[in-house]
C-alpha atoms as a PDB file:
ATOM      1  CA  UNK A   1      93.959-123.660-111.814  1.00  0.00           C
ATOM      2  CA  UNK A   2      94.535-119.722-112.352  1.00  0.00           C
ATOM      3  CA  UNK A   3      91.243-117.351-112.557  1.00  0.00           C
ATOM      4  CA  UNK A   4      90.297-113.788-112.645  1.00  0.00           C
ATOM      5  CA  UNK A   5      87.227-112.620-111.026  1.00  0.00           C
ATOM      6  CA  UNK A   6      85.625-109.259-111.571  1.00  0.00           C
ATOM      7  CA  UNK A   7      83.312-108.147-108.815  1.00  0.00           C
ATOM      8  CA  UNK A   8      80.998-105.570-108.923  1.00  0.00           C
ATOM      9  CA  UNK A   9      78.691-105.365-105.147  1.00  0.00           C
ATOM     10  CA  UNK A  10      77.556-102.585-103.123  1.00  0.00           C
ATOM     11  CA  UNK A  11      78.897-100.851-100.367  1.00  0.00           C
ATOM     12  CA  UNK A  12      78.047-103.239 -97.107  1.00  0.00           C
ATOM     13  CA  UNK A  13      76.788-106.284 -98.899  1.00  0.00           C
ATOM     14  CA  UNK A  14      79.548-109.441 -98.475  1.00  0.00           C
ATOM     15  CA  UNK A  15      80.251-111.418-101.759  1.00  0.00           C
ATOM     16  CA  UNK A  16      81.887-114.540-100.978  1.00  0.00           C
ATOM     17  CA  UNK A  17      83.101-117.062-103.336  1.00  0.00           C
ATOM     18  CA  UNK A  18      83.894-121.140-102.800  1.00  0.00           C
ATOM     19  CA  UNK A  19      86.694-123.306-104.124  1.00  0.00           C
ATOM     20  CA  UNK A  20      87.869-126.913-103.859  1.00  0.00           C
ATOM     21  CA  UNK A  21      91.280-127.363-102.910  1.00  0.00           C
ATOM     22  CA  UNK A  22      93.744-130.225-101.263  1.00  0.00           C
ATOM     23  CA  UNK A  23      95.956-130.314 -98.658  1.00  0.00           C
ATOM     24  CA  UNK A  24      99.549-129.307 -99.434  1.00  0.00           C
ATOM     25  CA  UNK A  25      98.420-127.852-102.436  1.00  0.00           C
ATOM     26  CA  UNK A  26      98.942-124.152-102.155  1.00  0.00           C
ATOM     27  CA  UNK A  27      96.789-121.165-102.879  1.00  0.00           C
ATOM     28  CA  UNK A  28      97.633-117.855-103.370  1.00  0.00           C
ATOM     29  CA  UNK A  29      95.231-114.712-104.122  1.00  0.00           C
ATOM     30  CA  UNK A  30      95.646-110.953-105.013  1.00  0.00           C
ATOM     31  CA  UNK A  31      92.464-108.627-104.363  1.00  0.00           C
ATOM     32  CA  UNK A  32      92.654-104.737-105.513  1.00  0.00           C
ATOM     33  CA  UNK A  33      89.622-102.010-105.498  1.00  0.00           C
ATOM     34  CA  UNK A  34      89.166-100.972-109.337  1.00  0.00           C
ATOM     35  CA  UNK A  35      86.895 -98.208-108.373  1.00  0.00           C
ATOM     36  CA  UNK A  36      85.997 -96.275-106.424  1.00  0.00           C
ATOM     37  CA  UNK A  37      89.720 -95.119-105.460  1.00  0.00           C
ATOM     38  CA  UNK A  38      88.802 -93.821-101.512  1.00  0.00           C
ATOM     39  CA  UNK A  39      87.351 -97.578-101.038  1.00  0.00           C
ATOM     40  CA  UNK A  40      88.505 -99.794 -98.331  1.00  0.00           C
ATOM     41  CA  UNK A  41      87.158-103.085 -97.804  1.00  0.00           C
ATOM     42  CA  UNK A  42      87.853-106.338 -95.360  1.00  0.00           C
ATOM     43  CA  UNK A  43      88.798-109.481 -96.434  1.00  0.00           C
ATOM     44  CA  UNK A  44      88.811-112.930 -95.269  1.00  0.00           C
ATOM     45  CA  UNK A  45      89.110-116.901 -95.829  1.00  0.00           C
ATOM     46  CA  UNK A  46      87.434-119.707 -93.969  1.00  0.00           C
ATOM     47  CA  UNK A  47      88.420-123.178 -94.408  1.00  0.00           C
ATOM     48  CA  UNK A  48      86.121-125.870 -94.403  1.00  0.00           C
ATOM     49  CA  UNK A  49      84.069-126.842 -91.934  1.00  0.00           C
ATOM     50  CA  UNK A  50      85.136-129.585 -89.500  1.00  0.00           C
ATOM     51  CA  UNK A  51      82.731-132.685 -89.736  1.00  0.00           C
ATOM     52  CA  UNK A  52      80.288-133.173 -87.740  1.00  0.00           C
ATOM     53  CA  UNK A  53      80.377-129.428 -86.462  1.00  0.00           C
ATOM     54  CA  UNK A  54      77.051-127.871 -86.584  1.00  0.00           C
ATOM     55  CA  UNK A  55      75.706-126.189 -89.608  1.00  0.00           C
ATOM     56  CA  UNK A  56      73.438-123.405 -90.380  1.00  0.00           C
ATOM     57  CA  UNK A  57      70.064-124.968 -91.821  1.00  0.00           C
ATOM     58  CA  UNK A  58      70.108-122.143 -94.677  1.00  0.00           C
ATOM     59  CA  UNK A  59      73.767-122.718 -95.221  1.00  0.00           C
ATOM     60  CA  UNK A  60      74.883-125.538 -97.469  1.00  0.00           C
ATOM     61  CA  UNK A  61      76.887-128.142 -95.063  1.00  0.00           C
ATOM     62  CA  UNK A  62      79.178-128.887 -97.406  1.00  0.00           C
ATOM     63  CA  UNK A  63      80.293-125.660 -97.706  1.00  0.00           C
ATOM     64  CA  UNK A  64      83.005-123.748 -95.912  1.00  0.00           C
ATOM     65  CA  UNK A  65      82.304-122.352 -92.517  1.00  0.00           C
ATOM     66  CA  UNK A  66      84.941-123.638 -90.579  1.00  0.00           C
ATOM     67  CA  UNK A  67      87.599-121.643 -88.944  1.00  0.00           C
ATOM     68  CA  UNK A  68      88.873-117.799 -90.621  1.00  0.00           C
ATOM     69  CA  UNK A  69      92.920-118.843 -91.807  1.00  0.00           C
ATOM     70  CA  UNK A  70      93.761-115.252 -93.233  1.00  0.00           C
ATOM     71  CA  UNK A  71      92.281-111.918 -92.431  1.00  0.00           C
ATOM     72  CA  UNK A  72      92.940-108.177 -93.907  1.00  0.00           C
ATOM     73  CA  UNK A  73      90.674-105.400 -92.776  1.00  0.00           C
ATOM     74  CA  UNK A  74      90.484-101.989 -94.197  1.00  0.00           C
ATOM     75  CA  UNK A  75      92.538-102.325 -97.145  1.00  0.00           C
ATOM     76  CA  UNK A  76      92.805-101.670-100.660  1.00  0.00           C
ATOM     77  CA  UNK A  77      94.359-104.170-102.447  1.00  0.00           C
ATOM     78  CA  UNK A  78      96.373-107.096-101.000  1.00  0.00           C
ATOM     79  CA  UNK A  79      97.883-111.014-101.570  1.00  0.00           C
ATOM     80  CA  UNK A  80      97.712-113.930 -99.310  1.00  0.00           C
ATOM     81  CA  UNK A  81      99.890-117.682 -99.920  1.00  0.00           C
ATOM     82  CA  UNK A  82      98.179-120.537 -98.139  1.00  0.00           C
ATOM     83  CA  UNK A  83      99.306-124.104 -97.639  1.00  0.00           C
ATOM     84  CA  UNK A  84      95.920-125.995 -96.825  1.00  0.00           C
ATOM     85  CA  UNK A  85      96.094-128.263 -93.744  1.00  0.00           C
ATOM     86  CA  UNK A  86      92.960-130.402 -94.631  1.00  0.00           C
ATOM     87  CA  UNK A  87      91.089-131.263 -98.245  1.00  0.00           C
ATOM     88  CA  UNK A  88      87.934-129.127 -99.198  1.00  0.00           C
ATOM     89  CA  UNK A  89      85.487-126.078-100.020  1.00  0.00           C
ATOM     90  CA  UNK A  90      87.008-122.945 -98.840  1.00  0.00           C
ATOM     91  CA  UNK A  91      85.624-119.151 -98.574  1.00  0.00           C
ATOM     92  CA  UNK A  92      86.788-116.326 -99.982  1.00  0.00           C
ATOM     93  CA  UNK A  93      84.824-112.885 -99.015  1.00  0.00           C
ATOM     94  CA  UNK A  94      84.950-109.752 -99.578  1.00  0.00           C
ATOM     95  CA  UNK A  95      83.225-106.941 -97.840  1.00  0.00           C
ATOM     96  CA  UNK A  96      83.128-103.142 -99.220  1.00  0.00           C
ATOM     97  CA  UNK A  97      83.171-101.193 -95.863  1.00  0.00           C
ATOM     98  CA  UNK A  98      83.916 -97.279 -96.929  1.00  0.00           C
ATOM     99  CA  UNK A  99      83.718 -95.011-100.497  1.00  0.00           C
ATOM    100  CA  UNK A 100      82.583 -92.260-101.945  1.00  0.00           C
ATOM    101  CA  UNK A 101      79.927 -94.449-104.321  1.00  0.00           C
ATOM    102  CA  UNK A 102      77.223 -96.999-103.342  1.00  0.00           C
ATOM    103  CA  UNK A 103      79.148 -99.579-105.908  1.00  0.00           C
ATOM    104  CA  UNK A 104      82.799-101.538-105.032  1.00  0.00           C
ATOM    105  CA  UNK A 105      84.683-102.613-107.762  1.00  0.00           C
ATOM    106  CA  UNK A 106      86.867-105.965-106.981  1.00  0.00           C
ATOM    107  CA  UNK A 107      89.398-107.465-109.200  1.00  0.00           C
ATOM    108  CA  UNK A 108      90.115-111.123-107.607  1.00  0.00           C
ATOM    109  CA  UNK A 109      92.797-112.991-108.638  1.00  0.00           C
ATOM    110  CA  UNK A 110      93.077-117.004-107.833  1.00  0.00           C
ATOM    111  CA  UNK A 111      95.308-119.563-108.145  1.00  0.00           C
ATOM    112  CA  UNK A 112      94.693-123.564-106.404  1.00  0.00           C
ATOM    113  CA  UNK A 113      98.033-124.379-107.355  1.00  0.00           C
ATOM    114  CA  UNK A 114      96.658-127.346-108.419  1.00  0.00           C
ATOM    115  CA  UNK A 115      99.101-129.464-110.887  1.00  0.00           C
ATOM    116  CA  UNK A 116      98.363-130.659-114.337  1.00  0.00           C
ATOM    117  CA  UNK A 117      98.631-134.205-114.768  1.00  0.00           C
ATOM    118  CA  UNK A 118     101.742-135.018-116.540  1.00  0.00           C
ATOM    119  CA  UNK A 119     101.649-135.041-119.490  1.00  0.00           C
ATOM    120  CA  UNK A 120     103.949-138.604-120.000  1.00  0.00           C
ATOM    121  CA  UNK A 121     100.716-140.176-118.022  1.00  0.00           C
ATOM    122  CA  UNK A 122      98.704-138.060-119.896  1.00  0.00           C
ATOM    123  CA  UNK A 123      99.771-139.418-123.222  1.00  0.00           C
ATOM    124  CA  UNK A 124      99.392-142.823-121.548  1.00  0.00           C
ATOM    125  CA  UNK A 125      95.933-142.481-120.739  1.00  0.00           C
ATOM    126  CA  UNK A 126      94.542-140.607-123.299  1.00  0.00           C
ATOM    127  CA  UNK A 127      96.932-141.993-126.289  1.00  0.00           C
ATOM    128  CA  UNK A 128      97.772-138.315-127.525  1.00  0.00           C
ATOM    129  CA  UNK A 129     100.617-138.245-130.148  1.00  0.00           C
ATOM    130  CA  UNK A 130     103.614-136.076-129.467  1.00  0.00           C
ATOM    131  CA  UNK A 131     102.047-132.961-131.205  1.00  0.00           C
ATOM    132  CA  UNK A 132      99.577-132.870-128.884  1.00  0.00           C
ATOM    133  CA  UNK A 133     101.344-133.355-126.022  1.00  0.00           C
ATOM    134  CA  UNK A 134     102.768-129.766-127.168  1.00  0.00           C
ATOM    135  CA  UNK A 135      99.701-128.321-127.784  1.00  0.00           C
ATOM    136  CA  UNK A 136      98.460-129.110-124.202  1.00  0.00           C
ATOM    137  CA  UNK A 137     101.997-127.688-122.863  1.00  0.00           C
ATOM    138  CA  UNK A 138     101.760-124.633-124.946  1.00  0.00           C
ATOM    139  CA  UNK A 139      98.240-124.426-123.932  1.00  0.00           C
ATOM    140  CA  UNK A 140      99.163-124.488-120.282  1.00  0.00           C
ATOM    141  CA  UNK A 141     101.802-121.548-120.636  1.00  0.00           C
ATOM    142  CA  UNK A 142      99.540-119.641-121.931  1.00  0.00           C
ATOM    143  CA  UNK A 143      97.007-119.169-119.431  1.00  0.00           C
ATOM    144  CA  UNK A 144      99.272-118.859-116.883  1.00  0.00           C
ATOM    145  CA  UNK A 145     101.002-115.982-118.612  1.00  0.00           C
ATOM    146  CA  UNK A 146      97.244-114.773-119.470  1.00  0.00           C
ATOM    147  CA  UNK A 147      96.319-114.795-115.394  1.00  0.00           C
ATOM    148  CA  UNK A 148      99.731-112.900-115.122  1.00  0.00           C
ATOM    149  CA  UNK A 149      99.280-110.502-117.217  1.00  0.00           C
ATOM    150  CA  UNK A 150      95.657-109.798-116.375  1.00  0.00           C
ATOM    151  CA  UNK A 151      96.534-109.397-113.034  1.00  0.00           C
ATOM    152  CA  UNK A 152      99.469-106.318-114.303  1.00  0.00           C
ATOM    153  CA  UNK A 153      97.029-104.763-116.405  1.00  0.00           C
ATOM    154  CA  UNK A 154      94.203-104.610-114.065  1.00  0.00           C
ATOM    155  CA  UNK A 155      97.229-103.009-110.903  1.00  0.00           C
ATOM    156  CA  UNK A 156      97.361-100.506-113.974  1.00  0.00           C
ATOM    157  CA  UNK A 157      94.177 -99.807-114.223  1.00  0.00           C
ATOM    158  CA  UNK A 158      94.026 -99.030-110.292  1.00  0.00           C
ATOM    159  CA  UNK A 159      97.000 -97.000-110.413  1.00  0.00           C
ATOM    160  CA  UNK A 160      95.110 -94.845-113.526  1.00  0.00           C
ATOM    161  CA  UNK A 161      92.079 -94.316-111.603  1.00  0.00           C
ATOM    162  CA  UNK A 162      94.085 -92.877-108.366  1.00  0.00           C
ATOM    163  CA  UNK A 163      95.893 -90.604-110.709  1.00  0.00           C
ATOM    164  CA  UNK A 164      92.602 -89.431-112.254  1.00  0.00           C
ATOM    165  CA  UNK A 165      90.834 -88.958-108.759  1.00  0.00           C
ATOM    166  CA  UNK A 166      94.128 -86.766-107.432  1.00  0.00           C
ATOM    167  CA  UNK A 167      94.130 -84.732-110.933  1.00  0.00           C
ATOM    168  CA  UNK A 168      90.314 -84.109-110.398  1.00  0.00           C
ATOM    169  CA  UNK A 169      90.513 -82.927-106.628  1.00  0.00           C
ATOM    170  CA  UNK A 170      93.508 -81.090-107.398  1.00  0.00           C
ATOM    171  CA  UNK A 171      91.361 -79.137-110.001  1.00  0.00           C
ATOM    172  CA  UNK A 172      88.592 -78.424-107.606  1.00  0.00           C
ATOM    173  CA  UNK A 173      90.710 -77.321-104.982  1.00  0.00           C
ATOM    174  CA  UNK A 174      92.810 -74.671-107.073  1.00  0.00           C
ATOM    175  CA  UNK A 175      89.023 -73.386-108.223  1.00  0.00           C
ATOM    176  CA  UNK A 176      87.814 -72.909-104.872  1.00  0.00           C
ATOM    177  CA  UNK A 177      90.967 -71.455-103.793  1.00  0.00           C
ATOM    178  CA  UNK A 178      91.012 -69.118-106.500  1.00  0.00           C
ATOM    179  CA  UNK A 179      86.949 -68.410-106.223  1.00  0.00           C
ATOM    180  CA  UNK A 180      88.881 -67.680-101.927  1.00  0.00           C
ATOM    181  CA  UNK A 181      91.291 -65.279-103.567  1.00  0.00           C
ATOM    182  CA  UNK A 182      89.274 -63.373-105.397  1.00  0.00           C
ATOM    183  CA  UNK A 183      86.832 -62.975-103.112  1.00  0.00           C
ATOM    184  CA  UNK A 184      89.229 -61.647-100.403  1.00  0.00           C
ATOM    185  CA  UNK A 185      90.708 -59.343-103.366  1.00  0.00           C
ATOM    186  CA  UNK A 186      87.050 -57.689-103.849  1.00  0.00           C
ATOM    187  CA  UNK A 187      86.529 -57.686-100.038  1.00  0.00           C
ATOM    188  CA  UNK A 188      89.852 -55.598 -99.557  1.00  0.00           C
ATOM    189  CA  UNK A 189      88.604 -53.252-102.948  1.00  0.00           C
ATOM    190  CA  UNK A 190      85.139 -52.777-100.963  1.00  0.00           C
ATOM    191  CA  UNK A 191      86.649 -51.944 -98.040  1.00  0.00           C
ATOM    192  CA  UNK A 192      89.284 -49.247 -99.580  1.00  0.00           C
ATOM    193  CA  UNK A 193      86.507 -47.377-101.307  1.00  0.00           C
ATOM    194  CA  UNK A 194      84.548 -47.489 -97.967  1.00  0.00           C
ATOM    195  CA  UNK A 195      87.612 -46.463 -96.214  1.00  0.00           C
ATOM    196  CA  UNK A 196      88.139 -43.459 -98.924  1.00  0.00           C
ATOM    197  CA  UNK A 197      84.864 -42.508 -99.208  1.00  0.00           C
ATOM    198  CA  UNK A 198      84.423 -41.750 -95.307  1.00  0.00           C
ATOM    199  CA  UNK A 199      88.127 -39.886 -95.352  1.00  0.00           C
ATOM    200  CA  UNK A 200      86.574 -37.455 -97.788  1.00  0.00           C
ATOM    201  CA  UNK A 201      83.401 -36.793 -95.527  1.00  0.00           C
ATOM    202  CA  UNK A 202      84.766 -35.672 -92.558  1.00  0.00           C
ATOM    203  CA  UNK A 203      87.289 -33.630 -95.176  1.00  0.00           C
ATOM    204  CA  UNK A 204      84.309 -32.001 -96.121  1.00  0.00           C
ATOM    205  CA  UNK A 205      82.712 -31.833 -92.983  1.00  0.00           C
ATOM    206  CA  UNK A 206      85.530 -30.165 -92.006  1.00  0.00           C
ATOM    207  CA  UNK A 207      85.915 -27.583 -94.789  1.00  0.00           C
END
């Protein structure tokens, strides 16, 4: 099962999200900050908690909690493949830890790797005629090519946004170094007429 997740959370505030998996089914995920483009954030996955371990009495026990199987820290935008050892509810979080705004865009992608039935015992079970045995088929290649394809346009949108943020400092740098330049240029013109003006004094002095 392929998903796209859009998260929108605040700097500092961990958003975590729970999925069922099997063992020896694999599960891959690609994070990447939307906005803003100077975030950073830390990432992790728990697997499920052992049973009979101890459990938080505000936490749900059947919930993940068990040990941390992949970590990234102050990163961007990343991808992780995972083989499960054991069946069950694992974590994904995310934690904004650095930006320029109070709000972390997230673009999580997610797939269990979980396989259709197919569709032979499908057709068995469910007496579906060979048209729509198709339709489920065609149905299937299209969301996967929908997850991929999401997943391309929202790298694209990331890659926009950095270009727009390095266009827009580069603009207010070149201002402030011209506001610099002209600044020193009426500094040196003050200075001259200073300069002349206290020549022509003592000239006169002199005189």
């Amino acid at each position: 099962q392929a998903r796209a997740i859009m998260i929108e959370q605040s700097k500092g505030m961990e958003e975590c999200f729970y999925e069922t998996v099997h063992a020896g089914s694999p599960i891959t995920g690609s994070y990447i900050i939307l906005f803003p483009s100077d975030a950073k954030m830390d990432v992790k996955v728990l697997a499920p908690r052992p049973e009979g371990a101890p459990a938080d009495k505000a936490e749900n026990p059947k919930l993940a909690g068990g040990d941390t199987v992949y970590v990234d820290e102050n990163t961007v935008q990343g991808f992780f493949s995972l083989v499960p050892e054991v069946s069950g509810t694992y974590q994904f979080c995310f934690l904004p830890n650095s930006g320029s705004s109070r709000k972390v865009t997230v673009s999580f992608m997610f797939d269990s790797g979980e396989k259709p039935p197919q569709i032979q015992e499908l057709a068995k079970n469910t007496q579906i005629d060979k048209l729509g045995s198709y339709a489920y088929m065609v149905s299937e290649q299209i969301s996967t090519f929908q997850f991929k394809q999401s997943e391309a346009d929202l790298r694209m949108r990331r890659h926009v946004e950095i270009l727009q943020s390095v266009e827009f400092r580069l603009k207010v740098w070149s201002r402030i170094l011209m506001a610099l330049v002209a600044l020193f240029a009426a500094g040196q013109v003050i200075f001259l007429q200073r300069l002349f003006l206290s020549k022509s004094r003592s000239s006169s002095i002199r005189v």
